[in-house]
Structures are given as structure tokens and as C-alpha cells.
C-alpha atoms as a PDB file:
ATOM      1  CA  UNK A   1      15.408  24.527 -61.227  1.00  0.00           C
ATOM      2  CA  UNK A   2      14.876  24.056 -57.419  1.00  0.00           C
ATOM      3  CA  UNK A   3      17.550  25.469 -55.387  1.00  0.00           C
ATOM      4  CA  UNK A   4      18.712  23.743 -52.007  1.00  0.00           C
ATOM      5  CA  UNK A   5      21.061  25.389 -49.443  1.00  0.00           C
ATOM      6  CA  UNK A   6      22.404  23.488 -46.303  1.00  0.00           C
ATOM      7  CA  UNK A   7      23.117  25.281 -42.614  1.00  0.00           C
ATOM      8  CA  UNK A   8      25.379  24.134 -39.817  1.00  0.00           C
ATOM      9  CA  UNK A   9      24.083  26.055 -36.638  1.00  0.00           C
ATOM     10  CA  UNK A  10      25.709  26.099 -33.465  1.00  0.00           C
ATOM     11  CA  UNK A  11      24.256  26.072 -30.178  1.00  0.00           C
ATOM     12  CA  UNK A  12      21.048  26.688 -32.299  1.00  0.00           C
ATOM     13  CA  UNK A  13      17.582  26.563 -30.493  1.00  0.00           C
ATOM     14  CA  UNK A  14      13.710  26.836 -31.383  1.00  0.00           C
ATOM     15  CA  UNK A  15      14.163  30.763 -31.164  1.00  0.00           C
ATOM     16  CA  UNK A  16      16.550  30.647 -34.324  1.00  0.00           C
ATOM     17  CA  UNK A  17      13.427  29.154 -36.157  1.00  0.00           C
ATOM     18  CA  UNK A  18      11.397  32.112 -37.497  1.00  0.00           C
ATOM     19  CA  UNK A  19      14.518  33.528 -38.870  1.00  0.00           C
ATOM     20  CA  UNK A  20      16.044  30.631 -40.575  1.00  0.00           C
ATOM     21  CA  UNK A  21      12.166  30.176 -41.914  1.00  0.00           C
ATOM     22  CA  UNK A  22      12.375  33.844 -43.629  1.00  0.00           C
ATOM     23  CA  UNK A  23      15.935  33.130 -44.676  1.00  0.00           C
ATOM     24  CA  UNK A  24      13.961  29.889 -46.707  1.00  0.00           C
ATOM     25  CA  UNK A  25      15.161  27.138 -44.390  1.00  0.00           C
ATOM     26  CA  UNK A  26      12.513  24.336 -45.083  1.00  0.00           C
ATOM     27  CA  UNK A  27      13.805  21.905 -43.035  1.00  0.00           C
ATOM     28  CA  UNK A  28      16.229  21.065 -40.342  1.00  0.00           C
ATOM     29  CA  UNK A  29      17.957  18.566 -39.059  1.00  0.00           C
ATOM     30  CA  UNK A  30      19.731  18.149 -35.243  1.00  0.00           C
ATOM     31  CA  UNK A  31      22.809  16.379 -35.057  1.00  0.00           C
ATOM     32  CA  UNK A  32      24.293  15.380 -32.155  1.00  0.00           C
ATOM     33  CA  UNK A  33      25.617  12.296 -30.582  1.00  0.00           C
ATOM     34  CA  UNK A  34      22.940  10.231 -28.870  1.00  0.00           C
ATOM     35  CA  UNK A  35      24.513   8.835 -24.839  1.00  0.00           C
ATOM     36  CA  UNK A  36      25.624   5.170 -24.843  1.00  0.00           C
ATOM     37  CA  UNK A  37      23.244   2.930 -23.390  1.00  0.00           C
ATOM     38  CA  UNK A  38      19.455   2.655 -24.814  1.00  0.00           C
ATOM     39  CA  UNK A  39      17.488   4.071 -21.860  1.00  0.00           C
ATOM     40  CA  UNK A  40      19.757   7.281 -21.738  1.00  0.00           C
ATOM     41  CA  UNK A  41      19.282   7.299 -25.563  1.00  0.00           C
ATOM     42  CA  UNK A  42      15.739   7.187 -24.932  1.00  0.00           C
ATOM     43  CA  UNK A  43      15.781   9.884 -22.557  1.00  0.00           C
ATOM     44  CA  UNK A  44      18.107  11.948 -24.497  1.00  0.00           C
ATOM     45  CA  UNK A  45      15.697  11.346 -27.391  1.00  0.00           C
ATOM     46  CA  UNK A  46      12.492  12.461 -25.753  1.00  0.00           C
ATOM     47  CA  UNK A  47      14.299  15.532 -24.343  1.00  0.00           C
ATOM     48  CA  UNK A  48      15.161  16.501 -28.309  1.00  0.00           C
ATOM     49  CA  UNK A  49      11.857  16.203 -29.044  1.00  0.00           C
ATOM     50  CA  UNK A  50      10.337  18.588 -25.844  1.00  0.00           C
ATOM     51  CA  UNK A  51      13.108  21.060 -27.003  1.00  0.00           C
ATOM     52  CA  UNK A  52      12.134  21.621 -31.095  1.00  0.00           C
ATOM     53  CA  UNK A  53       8.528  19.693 -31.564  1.00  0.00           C
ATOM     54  CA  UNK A  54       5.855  22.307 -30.922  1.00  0.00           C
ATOM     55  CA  UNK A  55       2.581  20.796 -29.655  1.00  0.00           C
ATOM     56  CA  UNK A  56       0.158  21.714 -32.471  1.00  0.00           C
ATOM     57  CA  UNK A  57      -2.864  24.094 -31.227  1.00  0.00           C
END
């Protein structure tokens, strides 16, 4: 049987990923809530993704 465990962070960043890797984190999800109108959503959006999406290489 597989086993699944869930994680709230706080404040978390990129640096916390190595660890939460060796602790068997598989994957991760960001919540937050996104600004109000759809070009500072876009922003906001792009800025999430500079922040935990490493460039491959």
C-alpha cells in the first residue's frame, strides 16, 4: 500500500526543497491568494513561477 502524507509550510521557499525531498515530499503545491485584477494575476503568476521553477540545465 502506497503511503501519502500532506505538509502545510509557512513562509516556505526553494531552499526548504532538498529537505522536504529527503523527508519524501514528492510534490508540492503553493497556495496563496492570486491579486484581483487579471494583469496583476498575471504578474503575480509569473513571479511564482521565477521563485520555485528551476530552469533545467
Amino acid at each position: 500500500m502506497a503511503q501519502e502524507a500532506a505538509f502545510a509550510l509557512n513562509d516556505g521557499t526553494p531552499e526548504h526543497l532538498p529537505e522536504l525531498s529527503a523527508a519524501g515530499v514528492t510534490e508540492l503545491v503553493v497556495v496563496g491568494t492570486p491579486p484581483p485584477t487579471p494583469q496583476a494575476a498575471a504578474t503575480w503568476v509569473a513571479q511564482l513561477a521565477r521563485t520555485w521553477i528551476r530552469p533545467e540545465g
